[in-house]
N, C-alpha and C. Protein backbone atom coordinates (compact mmCIF):
# COMPACT_ATOMS: atom_id res chain seq x y z
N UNK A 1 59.27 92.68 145.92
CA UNK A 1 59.53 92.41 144.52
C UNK A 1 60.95 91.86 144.38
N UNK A 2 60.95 90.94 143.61
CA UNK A 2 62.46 90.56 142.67
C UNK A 2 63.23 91.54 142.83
N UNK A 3 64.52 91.09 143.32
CA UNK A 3 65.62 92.44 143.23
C UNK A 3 66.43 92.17 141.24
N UNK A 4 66.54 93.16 141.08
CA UNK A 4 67.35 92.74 139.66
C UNK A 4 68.76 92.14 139.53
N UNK A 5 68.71 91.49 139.29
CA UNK A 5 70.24 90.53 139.17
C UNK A 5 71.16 90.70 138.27
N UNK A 6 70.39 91.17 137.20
CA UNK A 6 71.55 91.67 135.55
C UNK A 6 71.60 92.88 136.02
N UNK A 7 73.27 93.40 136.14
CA UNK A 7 73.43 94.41 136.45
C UNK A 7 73.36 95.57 135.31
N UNK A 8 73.64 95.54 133.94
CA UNK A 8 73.27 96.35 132.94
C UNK A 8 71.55 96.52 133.04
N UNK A 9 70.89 95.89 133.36
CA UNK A 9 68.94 95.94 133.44
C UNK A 9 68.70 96.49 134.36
N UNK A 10 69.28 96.35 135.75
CA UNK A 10 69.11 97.31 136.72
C UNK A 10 69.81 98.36 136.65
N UNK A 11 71.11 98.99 135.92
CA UNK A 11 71.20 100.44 135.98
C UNK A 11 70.11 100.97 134.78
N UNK A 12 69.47 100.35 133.80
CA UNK A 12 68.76 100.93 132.73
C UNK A 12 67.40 101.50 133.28
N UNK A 13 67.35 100.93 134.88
CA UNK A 13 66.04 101.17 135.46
C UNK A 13 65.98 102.34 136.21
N UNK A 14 67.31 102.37 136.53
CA UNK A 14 68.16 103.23 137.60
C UNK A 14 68.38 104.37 137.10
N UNK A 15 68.49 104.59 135.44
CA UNK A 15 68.46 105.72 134.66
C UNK A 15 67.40 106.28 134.16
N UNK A 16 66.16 105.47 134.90
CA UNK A 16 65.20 106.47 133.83
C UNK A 16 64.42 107.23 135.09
N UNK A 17 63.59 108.32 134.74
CA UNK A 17 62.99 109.01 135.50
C UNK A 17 62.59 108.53 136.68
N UNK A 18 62.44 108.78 137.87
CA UNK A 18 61.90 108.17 139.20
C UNK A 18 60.33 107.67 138.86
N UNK A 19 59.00 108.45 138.59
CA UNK A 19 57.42 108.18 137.72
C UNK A 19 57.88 106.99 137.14
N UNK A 20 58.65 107.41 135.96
CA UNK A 20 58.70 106.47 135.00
C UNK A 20 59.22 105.34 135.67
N UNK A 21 59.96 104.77 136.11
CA UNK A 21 61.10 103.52 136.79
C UNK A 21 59.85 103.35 137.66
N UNK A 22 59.04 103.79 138.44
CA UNK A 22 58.10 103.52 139.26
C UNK A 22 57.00 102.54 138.25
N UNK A 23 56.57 103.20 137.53
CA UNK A 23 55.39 102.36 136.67
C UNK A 23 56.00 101.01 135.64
N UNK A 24 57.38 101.23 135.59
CA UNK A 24 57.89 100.16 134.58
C UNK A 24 58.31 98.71 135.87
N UNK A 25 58.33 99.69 136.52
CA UNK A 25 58.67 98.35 137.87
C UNK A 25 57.84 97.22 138.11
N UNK A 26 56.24 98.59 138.01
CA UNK A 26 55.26 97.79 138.21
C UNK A 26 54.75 96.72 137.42
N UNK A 27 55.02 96.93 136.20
CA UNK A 27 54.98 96.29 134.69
C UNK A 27 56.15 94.86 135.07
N UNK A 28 57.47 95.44 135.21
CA UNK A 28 58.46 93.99 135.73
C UNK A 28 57.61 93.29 136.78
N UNK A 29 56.96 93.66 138.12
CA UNK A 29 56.36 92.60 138.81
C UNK A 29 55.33 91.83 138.38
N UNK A 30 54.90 92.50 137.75
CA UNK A 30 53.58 91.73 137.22
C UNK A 30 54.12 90.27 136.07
N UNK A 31 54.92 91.37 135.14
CA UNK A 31 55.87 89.77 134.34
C UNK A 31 56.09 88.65 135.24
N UNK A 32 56.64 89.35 136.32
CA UNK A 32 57.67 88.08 136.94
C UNK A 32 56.50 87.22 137.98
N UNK A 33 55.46 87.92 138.50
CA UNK A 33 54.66 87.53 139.27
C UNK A 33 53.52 86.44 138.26
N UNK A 34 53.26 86.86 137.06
CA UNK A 34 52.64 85.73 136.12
C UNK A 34 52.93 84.97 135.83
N UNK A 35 54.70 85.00 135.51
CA UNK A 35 55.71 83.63 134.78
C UNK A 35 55.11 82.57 135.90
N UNK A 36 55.61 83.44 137.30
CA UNK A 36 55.67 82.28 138.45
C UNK A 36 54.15 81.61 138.81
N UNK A 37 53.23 82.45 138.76
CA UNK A 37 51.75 81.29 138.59
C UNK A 37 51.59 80.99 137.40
N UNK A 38 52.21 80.37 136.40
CA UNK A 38 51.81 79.82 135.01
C UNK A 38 52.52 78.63 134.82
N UNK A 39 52.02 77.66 135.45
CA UNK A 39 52.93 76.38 135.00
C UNK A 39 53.29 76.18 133.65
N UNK A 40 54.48 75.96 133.58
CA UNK A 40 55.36 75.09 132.61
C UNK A 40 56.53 76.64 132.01
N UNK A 41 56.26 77.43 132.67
CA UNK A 41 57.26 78.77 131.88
C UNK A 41 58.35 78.60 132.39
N UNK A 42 58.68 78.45 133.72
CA UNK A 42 59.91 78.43 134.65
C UNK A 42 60.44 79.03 134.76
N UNK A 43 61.77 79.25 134.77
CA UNK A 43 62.39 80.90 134.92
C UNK A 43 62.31 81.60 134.08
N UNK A 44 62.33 83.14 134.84
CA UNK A 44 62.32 84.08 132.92
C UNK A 44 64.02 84.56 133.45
N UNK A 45 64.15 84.73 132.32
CA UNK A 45 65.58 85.43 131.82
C UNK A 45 64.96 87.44 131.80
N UNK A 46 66.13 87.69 133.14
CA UNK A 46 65.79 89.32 132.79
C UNK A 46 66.78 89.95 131.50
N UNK A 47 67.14 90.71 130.85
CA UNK A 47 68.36 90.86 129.99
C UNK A 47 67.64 92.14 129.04
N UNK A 48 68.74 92.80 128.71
CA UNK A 48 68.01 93.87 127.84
C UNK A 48 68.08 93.33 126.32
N UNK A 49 67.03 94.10 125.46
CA UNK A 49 66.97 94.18 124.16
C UNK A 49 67.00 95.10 123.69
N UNK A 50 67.33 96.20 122.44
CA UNK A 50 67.59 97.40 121.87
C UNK A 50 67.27 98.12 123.27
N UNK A 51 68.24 97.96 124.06
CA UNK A 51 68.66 98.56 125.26
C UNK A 51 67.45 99.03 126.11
N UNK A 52 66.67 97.93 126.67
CA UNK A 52 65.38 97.85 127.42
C UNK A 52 64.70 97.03 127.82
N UNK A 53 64.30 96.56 129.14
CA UNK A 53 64.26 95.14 129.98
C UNK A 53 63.73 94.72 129.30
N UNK A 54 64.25 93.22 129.00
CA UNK A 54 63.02 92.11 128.09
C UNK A 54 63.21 91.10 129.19
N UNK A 55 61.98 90.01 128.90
CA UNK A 55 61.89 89.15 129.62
C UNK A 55 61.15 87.69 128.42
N UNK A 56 62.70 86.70 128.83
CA UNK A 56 62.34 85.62 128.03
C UNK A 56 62.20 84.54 129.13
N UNK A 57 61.48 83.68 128.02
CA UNK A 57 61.73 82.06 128.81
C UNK A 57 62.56 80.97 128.16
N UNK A 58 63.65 81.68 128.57
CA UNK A 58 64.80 80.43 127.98
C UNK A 58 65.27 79.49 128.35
N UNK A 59 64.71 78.69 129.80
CA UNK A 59 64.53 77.44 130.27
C UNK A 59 63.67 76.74 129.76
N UNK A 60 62.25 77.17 129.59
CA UNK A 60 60.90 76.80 128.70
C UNK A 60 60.43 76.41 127.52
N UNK A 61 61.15 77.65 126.63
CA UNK A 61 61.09 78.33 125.45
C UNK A 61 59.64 77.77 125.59
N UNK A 62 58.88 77.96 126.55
CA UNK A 62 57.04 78.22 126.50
C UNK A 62 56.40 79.63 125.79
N UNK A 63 57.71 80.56 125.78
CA UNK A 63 57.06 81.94 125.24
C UNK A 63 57.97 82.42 124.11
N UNK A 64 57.42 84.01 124.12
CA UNK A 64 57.77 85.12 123.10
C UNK A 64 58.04 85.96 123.88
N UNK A 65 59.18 86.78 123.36
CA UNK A 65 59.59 87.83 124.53
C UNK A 65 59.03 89.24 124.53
N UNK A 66 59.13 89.32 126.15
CA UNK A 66 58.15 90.77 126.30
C UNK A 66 59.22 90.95 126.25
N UNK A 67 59.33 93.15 126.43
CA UNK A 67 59.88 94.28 126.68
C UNK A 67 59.70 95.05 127.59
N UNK A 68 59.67 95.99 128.25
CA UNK A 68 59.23 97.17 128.36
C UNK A 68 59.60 98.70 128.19
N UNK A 69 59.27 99.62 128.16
CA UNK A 69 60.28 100.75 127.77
C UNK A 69 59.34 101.84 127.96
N UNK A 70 59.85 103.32 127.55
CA UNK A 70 59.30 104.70 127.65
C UNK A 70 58.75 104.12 126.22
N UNK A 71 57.75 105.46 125.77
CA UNK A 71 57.69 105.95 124.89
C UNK A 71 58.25 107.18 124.56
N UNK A 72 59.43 107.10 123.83
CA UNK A 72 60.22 108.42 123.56
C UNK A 72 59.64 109.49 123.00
N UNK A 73 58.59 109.74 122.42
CA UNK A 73 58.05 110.38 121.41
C UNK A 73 57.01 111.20 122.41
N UNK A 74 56.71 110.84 123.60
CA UNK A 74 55.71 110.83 124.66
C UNK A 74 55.88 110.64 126.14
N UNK A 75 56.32 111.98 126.72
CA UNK A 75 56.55 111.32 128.09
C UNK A 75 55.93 110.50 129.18
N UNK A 76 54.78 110.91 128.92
CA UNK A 76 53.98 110.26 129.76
C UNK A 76 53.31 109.26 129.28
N UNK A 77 53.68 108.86 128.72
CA UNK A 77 53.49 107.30 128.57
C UNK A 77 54.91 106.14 128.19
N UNK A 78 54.50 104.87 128.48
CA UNK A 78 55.41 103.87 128.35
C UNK A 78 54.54 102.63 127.90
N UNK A 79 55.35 101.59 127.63
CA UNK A 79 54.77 100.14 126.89
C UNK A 79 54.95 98.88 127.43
N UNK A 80 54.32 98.18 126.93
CA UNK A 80 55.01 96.75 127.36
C UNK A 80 54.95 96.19 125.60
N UNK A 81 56.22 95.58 125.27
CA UNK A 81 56.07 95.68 123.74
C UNK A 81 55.73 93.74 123.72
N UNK A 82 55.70 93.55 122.44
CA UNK A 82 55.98 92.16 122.09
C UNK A 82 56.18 91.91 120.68
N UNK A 83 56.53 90.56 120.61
CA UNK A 83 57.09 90.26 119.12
C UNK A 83 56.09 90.37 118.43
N UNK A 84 56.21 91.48 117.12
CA UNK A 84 55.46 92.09 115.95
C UNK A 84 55.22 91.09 114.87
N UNK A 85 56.24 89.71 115.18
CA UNK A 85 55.60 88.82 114.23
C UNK A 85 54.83 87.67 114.43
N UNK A 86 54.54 87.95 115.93
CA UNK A 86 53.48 87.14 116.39
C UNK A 86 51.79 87.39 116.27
N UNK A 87 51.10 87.01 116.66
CA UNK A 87 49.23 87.45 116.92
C UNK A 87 49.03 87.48 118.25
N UNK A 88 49.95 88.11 118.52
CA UNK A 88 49.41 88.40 119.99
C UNK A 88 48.43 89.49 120.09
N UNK A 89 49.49 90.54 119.55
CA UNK A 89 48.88 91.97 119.89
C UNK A 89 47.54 92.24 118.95
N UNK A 90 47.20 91.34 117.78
CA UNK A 90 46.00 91.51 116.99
C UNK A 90 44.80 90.89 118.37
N UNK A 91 45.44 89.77 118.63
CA UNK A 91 44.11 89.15 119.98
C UNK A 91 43.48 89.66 120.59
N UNK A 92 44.95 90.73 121.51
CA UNK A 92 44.58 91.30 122.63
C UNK A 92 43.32 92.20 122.11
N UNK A 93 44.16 92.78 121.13
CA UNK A 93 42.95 93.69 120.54
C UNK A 93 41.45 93.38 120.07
N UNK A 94 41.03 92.05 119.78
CA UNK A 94 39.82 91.56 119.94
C UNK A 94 39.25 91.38 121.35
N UNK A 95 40.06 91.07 122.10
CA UNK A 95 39.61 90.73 123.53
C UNK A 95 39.40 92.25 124.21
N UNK A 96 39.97 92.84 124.02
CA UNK A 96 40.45 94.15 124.96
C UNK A 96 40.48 94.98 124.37
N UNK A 97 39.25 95.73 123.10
CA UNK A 97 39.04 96.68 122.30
C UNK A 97 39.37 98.30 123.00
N UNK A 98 38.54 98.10 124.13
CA UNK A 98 38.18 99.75 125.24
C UNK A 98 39.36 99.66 125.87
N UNK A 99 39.66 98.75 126.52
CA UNK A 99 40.39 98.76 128.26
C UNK A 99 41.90 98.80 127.54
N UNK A 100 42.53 98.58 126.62
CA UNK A 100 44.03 98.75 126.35
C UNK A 100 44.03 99.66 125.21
N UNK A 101 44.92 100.15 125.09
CA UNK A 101 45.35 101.29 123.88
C UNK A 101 46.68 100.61 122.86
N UNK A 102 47.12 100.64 121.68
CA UNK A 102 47.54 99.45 121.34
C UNK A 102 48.97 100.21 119.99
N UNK A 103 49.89 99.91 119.86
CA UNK A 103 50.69 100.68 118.48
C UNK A 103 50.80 99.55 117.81
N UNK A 104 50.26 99.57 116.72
CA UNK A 104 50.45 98.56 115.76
C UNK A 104 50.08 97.17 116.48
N UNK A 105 50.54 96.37 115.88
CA UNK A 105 50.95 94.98 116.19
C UNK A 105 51.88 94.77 117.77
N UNK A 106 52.70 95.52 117.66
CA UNK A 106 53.58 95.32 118.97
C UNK A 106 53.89 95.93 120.25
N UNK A 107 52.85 96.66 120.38
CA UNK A 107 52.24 96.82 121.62
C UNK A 107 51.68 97.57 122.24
N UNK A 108 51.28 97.61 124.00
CA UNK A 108 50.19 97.82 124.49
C UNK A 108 50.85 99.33 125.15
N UNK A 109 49.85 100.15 124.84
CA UNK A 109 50.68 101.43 124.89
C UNK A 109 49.58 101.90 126.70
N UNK A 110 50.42 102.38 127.49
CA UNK A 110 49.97 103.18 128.48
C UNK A 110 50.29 104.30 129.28
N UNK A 111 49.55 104.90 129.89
CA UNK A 111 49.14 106.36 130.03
C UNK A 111 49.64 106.43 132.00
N UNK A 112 50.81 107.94 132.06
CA UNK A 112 51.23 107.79 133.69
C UNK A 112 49.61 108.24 134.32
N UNK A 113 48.66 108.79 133.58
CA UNK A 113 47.79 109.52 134.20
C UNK A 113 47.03 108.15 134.50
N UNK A 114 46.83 107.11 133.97
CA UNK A 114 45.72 106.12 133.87
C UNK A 114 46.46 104.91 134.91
N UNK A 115 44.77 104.55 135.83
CA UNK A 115 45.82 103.06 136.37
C UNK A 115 45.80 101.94 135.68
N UNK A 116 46.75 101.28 136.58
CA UNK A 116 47.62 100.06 135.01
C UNK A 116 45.83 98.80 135.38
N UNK A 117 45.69 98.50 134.07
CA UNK A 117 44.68 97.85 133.63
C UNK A 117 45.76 96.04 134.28
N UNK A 118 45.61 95.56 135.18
CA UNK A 118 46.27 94.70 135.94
C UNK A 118 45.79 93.08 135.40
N UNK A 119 44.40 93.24 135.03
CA UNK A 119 43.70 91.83 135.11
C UNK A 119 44.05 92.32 133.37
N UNK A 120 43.69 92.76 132.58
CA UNK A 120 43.83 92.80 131.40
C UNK A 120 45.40 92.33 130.76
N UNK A 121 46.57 93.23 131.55
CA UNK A 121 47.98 93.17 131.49
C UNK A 121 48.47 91.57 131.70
N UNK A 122 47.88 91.50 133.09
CA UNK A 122 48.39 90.18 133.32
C UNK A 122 47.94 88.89 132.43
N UNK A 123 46.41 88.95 131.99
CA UNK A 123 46.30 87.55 130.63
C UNK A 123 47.18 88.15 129.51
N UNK A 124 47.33 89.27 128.80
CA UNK A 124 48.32 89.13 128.04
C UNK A 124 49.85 88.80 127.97
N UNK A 125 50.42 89.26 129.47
CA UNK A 125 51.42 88.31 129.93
C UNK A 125 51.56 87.20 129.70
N UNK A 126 50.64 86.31 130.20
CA UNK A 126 50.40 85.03 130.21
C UNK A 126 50.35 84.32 128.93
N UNK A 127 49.74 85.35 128.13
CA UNK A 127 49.67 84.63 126.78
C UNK A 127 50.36 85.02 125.83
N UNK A 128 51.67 85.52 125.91
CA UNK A 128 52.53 86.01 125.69
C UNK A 128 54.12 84.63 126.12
N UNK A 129 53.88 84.72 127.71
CA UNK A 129 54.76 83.98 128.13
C UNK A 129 54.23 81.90 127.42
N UNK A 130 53.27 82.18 127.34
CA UNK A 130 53.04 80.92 126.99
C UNK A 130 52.61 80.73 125.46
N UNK A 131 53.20 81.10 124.97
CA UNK A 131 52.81 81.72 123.05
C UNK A 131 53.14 80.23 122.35
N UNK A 132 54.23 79.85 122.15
CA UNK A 132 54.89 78.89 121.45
C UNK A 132 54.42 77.41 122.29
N UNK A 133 54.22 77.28 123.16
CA UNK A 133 53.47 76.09 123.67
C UNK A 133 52.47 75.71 123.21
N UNK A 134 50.99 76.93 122.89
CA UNK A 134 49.89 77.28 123.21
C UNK A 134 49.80 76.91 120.93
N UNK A 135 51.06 77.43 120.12
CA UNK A 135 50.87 77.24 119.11
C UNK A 135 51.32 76.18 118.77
N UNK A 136 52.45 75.25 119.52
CA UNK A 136 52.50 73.97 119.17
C UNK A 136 51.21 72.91 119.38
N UNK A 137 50.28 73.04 119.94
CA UNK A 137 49.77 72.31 120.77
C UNK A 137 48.52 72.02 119.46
């Protein structure tokens, strides 16, 4: 995997529970592993947002920026968030009624007990990273 290069994003990873930093990792490879098979995104930008890895495409501007984070309210679970003023997260939710669990509009909520739904995660990545292309078009 990608080593982290922003050094404030890698201690934020470095601070959270060992479980937790384990499953959010897995969540960062998968971002970074989709940007890179999705032509036209190009690099993502790692960098935090309300102090928690986001990932933009600010070479591209092909997308909308993910997140990821705990759920504070809930230990055992964490998210991958996205912008609440987009239609993403209404989509997913037509596409992916059973297989994702969802908070509001902005995002896809998951469980340490459950395995990560990978083929589901990764098209919303994708269509996420490629949002603003996909609505210019």
């Amino acid at each position: 995997m990608e080593q982290i290069r922003n050094v404030a994003v890698a201690q934020t990873f470095a601070a959270y529970p060992p479980d937790l930093r384990r499953r959010l990792m897995v969540l960062r490879g998968l971002i970074l592993d989709t940007a890179a098979a999705t032509p036209g995104v190009g690099e993502i930008e790692e960098t935090l947002k309300w102090g928690e890895p986001a990932y933009l495409t600010s070479a591209s501007k092909s997308g909308s920026t993910l997140r990821l984070g705990p759920i504070k309210s809930s230990p055992s679970q964490y998210a991958l968030y996205f912008n609440c003023k987009t239609t993403l997260v209404d989509t997913f939710r037509t596409l992916f009624p059973v297989e994702l669990r969802y908070d509001g509009n902005r995002a896809i909520v998951l469980d340490a007990a459950d395995a990560v739904p990978r083929d589901a995660l990764a098209f919303c990545i994708q269509a996420a990273l490629t949002y603003h292309r996909r609505k210019s078009s």
